[in-house]
Every structure is written in C-alpha cells, then in structure tokens.
N, C-alpha and C. Protein backbone atom coordinates (compact mmCIF):
# COMPACT_ATOMS: atom_id res chain seq x y z
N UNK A 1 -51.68 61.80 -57.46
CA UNK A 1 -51.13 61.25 -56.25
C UNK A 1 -50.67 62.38 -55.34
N UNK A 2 -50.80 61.97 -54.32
CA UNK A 2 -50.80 63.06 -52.92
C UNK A 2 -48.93 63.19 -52.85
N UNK A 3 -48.66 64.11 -52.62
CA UNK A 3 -46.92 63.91 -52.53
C UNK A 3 -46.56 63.58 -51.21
N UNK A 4 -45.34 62.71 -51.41
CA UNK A 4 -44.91 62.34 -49.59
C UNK A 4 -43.64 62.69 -49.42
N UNK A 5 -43.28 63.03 -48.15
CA UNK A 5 -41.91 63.52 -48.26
C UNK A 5 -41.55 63.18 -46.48
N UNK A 6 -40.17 62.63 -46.56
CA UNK A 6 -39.74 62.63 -45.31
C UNK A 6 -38.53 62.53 -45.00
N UNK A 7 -38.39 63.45 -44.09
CA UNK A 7 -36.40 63.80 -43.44
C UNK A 7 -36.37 62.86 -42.60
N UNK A 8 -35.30 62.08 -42.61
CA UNK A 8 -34.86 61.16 -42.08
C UNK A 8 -33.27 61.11 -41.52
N UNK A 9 -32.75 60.93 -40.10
CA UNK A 9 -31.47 61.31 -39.78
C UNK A 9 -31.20 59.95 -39.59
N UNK A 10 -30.12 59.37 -40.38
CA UNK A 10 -29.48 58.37 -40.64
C UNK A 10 -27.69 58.28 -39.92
N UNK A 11 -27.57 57.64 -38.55
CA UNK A 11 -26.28 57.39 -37.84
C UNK A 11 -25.30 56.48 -39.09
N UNK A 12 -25.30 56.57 -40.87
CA UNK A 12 -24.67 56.32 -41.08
C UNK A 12 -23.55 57.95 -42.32
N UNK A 13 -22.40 57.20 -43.17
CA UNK A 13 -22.40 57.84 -44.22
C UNK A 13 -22.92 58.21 -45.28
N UNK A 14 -23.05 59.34 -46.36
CA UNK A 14 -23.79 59.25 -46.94
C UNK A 14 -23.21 58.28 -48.37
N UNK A 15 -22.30 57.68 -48.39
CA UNK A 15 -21.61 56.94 -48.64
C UNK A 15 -22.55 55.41 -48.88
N UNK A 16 -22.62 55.10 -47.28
CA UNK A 16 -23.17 54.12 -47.16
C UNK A 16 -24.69 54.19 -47.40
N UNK A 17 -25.67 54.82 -47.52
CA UNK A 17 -26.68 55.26 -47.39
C UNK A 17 -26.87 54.94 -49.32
N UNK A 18 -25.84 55.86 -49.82
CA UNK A 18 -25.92 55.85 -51.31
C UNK A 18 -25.68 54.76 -51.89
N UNK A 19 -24.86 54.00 -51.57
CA UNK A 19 -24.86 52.14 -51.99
C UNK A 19 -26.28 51.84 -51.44
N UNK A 20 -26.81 51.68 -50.26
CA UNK A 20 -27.52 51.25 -49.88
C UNK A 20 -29.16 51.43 -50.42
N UNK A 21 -28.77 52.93 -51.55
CA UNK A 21 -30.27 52.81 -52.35
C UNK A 21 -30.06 52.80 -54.09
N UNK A 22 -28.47 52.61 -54.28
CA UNK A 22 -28.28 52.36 -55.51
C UNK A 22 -28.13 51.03 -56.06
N UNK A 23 -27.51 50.24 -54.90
CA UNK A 23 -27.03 48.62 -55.52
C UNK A 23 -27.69 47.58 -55.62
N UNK A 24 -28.30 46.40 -56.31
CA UNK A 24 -28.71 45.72 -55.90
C UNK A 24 -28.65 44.99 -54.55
N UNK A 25 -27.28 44.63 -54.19
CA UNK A 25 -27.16 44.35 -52.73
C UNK A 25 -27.76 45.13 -51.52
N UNK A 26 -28.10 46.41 -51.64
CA UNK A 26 -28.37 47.64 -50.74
C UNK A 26 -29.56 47.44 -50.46
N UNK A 27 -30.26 47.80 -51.93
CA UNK A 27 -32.09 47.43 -51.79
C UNK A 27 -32.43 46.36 -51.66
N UNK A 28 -31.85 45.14 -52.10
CA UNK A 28 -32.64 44.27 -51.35
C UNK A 28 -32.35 44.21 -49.81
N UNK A 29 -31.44 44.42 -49.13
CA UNK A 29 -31.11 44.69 -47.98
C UNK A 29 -32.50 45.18 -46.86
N UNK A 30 -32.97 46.05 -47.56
CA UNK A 30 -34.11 46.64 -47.18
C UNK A 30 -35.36 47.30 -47.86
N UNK A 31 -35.78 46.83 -48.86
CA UNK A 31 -36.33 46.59 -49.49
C UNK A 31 -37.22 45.85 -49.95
N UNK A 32 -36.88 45.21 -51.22
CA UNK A 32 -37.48 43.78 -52.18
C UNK A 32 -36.39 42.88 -52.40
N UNK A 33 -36.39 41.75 -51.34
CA UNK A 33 -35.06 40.41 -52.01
C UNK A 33 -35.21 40.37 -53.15
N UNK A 34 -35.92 40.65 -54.13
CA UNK A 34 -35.97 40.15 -55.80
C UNK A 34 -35.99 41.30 -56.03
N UNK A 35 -34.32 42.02 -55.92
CA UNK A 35 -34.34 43.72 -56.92
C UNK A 35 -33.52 43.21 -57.99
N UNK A 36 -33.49 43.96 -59.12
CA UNK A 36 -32.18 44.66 -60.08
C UNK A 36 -32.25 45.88 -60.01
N UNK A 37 -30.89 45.96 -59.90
CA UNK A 37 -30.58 47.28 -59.70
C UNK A 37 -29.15 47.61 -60.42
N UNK A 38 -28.97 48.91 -60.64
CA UNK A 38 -27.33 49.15 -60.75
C UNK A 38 -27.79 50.67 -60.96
N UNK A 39 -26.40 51.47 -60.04
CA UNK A 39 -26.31 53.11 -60.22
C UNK A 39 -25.95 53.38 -61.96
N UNK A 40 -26.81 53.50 -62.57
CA UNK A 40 -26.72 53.60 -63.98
C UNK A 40 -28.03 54.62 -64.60
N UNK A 41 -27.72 55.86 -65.60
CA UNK A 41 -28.78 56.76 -65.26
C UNK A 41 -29.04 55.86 -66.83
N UNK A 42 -30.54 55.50 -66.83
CA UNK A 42 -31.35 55.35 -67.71
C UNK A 42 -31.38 53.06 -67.50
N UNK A 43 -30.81 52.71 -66.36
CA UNK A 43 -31.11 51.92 -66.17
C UNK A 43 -32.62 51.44 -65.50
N UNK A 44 -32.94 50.41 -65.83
CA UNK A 44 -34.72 50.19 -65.14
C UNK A 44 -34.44 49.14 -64.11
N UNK A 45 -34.70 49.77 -62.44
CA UNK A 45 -34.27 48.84 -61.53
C UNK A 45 -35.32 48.19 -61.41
N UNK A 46 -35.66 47.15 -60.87
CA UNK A 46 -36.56 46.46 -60.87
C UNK A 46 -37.16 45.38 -59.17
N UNK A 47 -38.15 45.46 -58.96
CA UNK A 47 -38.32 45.44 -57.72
C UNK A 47 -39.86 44.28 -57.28
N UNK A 48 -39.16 43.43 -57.12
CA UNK A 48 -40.41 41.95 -56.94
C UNK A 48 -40.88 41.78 -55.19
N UNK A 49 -42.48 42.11 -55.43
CA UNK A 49 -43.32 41.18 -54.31
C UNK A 49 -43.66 40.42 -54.74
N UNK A 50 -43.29 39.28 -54.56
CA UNK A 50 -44.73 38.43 -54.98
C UNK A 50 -44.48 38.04 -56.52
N UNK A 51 -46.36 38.35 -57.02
CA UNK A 51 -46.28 38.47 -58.20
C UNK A 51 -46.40 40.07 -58.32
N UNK A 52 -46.44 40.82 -57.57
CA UNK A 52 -46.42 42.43 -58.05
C UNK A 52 -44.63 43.06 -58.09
N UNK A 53 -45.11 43.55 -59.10
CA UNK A 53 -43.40 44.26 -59.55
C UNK A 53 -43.50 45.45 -59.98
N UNK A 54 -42.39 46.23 -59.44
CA UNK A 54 -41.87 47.96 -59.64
C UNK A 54 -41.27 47.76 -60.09
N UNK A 55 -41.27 48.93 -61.50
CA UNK A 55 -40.03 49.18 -62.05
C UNK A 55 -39.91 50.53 -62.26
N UNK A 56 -38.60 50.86 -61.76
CA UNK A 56 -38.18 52.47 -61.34
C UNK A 56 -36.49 52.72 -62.73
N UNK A 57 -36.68 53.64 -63.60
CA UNK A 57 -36.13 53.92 -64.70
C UNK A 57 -34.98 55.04 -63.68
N UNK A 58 -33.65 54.97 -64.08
CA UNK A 58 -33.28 56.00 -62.51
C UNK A 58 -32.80 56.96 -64.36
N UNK A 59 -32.80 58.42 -63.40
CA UNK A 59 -33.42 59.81 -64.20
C UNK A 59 -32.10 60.70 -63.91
N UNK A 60 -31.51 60.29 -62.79
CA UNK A 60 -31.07 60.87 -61.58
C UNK A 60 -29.88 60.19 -60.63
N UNK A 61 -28.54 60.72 -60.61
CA UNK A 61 -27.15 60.54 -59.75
C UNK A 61 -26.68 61.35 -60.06
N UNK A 62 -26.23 61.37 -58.25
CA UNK A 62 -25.03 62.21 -58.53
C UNK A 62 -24.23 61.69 -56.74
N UNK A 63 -23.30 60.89 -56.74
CA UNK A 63 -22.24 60.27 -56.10
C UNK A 63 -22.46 60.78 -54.68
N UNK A 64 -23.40 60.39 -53.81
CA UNK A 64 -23.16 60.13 -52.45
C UNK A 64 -24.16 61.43 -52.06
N UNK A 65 -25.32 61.62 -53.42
CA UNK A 65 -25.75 63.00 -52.74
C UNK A 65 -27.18 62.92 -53.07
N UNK A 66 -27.44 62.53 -54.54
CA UNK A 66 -28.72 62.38 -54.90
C UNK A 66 -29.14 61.31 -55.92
N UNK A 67 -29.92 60.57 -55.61
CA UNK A 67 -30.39 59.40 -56.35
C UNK A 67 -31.97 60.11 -57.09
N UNK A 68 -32.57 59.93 -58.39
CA UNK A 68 -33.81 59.98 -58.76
C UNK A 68 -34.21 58.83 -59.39
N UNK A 69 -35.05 58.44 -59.91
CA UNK A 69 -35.95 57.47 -59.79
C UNK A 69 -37.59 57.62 -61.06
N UNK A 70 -37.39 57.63 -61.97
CA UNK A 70 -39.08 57.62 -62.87
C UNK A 70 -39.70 56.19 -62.28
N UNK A 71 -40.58 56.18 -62.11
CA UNK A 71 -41.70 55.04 -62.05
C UNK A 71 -42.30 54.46 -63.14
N UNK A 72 -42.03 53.68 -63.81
CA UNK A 72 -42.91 53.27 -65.00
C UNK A 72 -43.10 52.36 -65.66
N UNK A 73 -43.60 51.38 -64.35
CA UNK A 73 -44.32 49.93 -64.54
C UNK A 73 -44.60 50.06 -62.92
N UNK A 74 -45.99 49.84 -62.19
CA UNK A 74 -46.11 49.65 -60.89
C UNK A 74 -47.89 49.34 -60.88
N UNK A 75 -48.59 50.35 -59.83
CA UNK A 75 -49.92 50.69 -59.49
C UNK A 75 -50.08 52.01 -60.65
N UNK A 76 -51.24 52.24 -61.23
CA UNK A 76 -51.90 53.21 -61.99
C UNK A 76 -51.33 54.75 -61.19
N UNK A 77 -51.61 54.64 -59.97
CA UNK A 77 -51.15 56.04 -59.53
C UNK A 77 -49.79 56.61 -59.59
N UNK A 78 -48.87 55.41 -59.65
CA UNK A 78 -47.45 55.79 -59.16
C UNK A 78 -46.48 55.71 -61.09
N UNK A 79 -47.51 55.77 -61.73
CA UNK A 79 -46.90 55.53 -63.14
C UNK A 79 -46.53 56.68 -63.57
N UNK A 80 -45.30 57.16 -63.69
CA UNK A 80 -44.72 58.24 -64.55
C UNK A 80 -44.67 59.46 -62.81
N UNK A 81 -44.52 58.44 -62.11
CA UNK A 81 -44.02 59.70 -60.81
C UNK A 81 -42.59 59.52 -60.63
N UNK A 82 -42.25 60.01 -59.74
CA UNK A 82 -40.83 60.41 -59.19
C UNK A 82 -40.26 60.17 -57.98
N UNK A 83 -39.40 59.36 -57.55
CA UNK A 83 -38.78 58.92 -56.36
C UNK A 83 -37.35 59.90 -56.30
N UNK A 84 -37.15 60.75 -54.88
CA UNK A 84 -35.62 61.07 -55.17
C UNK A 84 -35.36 61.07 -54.13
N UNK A 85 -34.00 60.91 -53.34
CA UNK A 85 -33.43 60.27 -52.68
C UNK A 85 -32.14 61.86 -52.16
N UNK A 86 -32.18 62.62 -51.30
CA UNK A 86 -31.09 63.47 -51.17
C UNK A 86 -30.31 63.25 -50.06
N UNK A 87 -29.00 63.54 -50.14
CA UNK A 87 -28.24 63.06 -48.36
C UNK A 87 -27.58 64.22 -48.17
N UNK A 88 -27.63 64.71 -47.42
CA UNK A 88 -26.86 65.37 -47.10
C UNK A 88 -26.09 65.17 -45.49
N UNK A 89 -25.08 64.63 -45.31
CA UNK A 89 -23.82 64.88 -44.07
C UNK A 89 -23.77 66.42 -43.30
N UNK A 90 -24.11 65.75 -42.05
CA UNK A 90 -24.12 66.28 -40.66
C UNK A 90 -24.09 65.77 -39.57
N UNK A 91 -23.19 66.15 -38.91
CA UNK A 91 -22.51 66.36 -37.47
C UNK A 91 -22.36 64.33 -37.36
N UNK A 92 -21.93 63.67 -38.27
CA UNK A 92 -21.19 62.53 -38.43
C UNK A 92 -22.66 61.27 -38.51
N UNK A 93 -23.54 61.82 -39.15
CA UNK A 93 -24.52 61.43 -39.64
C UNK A 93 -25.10 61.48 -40.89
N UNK A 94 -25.99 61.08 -41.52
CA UNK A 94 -26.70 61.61 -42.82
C UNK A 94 -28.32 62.10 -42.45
N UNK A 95 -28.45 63.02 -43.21
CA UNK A 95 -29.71 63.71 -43.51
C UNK A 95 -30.12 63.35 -45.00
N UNK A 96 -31.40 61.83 -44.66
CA UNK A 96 -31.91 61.72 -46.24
C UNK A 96 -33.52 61.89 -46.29
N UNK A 97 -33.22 63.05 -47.28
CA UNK A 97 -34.59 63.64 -47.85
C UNK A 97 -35.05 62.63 -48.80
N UNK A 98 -36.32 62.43 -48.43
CA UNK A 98 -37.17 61.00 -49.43
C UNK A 98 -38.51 62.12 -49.59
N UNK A 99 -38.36 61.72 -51.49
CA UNK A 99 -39.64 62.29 -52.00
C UNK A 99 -40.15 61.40 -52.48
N UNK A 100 -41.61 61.27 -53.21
CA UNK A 100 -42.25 60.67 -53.99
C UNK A 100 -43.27 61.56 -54.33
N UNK A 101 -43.39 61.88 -55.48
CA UNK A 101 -43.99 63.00 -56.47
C UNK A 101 -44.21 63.54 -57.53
N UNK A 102 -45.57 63.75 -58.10
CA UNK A 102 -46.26 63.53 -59.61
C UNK A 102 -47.52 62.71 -59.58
C-alpha cells in the first residue's frame, strides 16, 4: 500500500481533536455511526458501513498528542497497516498529522 499522509490545521484543541478520534462518541461524529471505540491500548475499535467493517487494534496513546491504530480486519491491502494520529498545538489551534502506513 502506497503511504498517505496529511497536515491538517484544526481551529480546535488538541484536547478536543483527541476525544474526537479516541471516543466512541467522537468517531462516530465523523466517521462511522456504528463505531466501538474506547482510548484503551490493545483495545479493537470497530467501525461499520454497511455490511463492510474496520477493525483498528489501537497500538498507540499518549493524552492529547498521539493516537496509533493496527488494522486488522478490513480490505486485503490495509491488513496489518498503521493509522496514527499526531496533534500538535499552535498559535490557538491544532496541527494533526494523519498517517496511514505499511
């Protein structure tokens, strides 16, 4: 799989940003209405279209800064890759680095 990556400047906290890709309430927010989720490292969040479903094993926290993510239940390509999530706070904004890679 081709790696993707994109900086993204977010007018919120990284606070809010970090609920917003750890909680169930967050991701489905913007996301998949049919998530499980919880900031828990070795929990398997889980993520419904349809009848197609992701499931992302999280690898990776650390409180308002970095979320990771294993892949391992999805599409053939994205099995045993890597989602990570970085924020970093600036000038009363967030800076979130989105990877996907492996």
């Amino acid at each position: 799989m081709t790696d993707i990556r994109h900086n993204v400047v977010i007018k919120a906290t990284p606070q809010k940003i970090y609920e917003a890709i750890t909680t169930r309430e967050g991701l489905a927010n913007w996301w998949a209405k049919q998530t499980t989720a919880k900031p828990e490292i070795g929990f398997v969040n889980a993520f419904t279209f349809g009848t197609f479903r992701n499931e992302m094993k999280v690898t990776g926290l650390s409180q308002n800064k970095k979320v990771e993510w294993q892949c391992i239940n999805s599409i053939e390509e994205w099995i045993d890759t890597y989602i990570t999530f970085e924020l970093e706070e600036k000038d009363e904004r967030t800076l979130l680095r989105f990877a996907h890679s492996g």
